[in-house]
Protein backbone atom coordinates (compact mmCIF):
# COMPACT_ATOMS: atom_id res chain seq x y z
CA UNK A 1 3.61 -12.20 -10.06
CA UNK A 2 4.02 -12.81 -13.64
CA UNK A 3 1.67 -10.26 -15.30
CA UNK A 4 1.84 -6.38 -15.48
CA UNK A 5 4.09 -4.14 -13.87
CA UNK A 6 2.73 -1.08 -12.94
CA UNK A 7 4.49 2.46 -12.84
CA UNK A 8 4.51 5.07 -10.23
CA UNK A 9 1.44 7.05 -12.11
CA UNK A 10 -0.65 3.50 -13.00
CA UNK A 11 -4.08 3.04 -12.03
CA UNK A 12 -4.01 -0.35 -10.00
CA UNK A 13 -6.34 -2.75 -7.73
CA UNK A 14 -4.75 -4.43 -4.76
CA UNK A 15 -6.24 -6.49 -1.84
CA UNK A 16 -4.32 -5.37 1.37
CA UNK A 17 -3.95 -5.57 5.02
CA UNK A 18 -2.49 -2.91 6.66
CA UNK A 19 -1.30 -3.20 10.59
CA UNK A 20 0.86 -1.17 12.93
CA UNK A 21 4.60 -2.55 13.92
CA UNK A 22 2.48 -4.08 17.43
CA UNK A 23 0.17 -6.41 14.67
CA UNK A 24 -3.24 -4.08 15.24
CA UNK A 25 -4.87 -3.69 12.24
CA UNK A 26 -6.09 -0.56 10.86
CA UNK A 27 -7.44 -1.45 7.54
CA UNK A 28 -8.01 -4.05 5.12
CA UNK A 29 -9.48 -4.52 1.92
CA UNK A 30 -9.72 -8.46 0.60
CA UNK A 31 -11.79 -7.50 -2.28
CA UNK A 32 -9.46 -5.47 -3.42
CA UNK A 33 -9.36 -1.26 -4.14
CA UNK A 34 -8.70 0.79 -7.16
CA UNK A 35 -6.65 3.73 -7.11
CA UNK A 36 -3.89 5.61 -9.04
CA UNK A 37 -0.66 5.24 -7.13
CA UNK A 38 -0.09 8.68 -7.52
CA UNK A 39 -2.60 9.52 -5.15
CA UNK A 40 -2.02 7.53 -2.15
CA UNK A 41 0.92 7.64 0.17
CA UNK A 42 4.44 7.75 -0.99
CA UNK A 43 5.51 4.49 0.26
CA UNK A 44 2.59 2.63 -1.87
CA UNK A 45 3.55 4.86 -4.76
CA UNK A 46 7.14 3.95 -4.70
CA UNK A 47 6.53 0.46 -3.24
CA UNK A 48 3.54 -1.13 -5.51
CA UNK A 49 5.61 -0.20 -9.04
CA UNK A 50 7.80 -3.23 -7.85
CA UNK A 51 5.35 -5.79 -8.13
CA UNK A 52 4.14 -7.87 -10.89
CA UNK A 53 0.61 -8.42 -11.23
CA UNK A 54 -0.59 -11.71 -9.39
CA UNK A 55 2.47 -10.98 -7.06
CA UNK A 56 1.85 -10.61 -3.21
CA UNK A 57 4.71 -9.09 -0.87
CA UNK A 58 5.02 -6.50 2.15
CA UNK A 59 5.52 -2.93 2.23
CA UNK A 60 7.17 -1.64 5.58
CA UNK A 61 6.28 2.26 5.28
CA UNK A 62 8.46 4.31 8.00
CA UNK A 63 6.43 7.94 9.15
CA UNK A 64 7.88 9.74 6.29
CA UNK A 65 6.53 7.63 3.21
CA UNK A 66 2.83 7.52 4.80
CA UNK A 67 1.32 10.22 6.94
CA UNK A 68 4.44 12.06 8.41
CA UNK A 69 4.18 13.46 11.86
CA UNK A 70 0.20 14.07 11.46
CA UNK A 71 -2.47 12.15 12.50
CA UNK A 72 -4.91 10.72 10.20
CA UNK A 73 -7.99 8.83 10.88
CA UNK A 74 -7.35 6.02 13.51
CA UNK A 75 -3.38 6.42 12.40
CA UNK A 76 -1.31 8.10 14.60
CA UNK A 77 1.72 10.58 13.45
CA UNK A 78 4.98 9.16 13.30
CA UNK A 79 3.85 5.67 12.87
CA UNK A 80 5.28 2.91 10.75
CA UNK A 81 2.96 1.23 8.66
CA UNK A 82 2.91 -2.67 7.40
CA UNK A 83 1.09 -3.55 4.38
CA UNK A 84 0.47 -6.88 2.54
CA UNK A 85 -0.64 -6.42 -0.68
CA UNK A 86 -1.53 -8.16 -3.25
CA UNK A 87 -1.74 -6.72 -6.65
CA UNK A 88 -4.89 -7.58 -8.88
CA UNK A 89 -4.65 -5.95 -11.54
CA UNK A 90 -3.17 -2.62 -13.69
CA UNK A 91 -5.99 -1.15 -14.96
């Protein structure tokens, strides 16, 4: 991307897709989200701040920058995480 960059405690929207290393998908938001990255998982926090806004890219999350060893929702613990985001906008 050309525009923003956001830091680790900005307020952002992205569009995303995220999928499990096998390609299921177990979320996705093409509208796009708003959130401060300091409230979702640690590998969006530390990933997201390297984008520019208008950029796209992937974010391969390993257990211990998303959910750990615990299950949450449909995700199961220990499991590497894919996301393609795109970031909208730094609000």
């Amino acid at each position: 991307g050309t525009g923003a960059q956001p830091t680790p405690t900005s307020n952002v929207t992205v569009a995303y897709k995220g999928s499990f290393i096998d390609g299921k998908i177990f979320d996705e938001s093409s509208a796009g989200i708003s959130f401060g990255l300091n409230q979702v998982i640690k590998g969006w926090t530390e990933g997201i701040p390297y984008f520019k806004t208008g950029g796209s890219g992937i974010l391969l999350v390993p257990a211990h920058l998303g959910y750990g060893n615990s299950d949450y929702s449909t995700i199961p613990g220990g499991s590497t995480l894919i996301f393609d985001i795109k970031l909208l906008k730094v609000n």
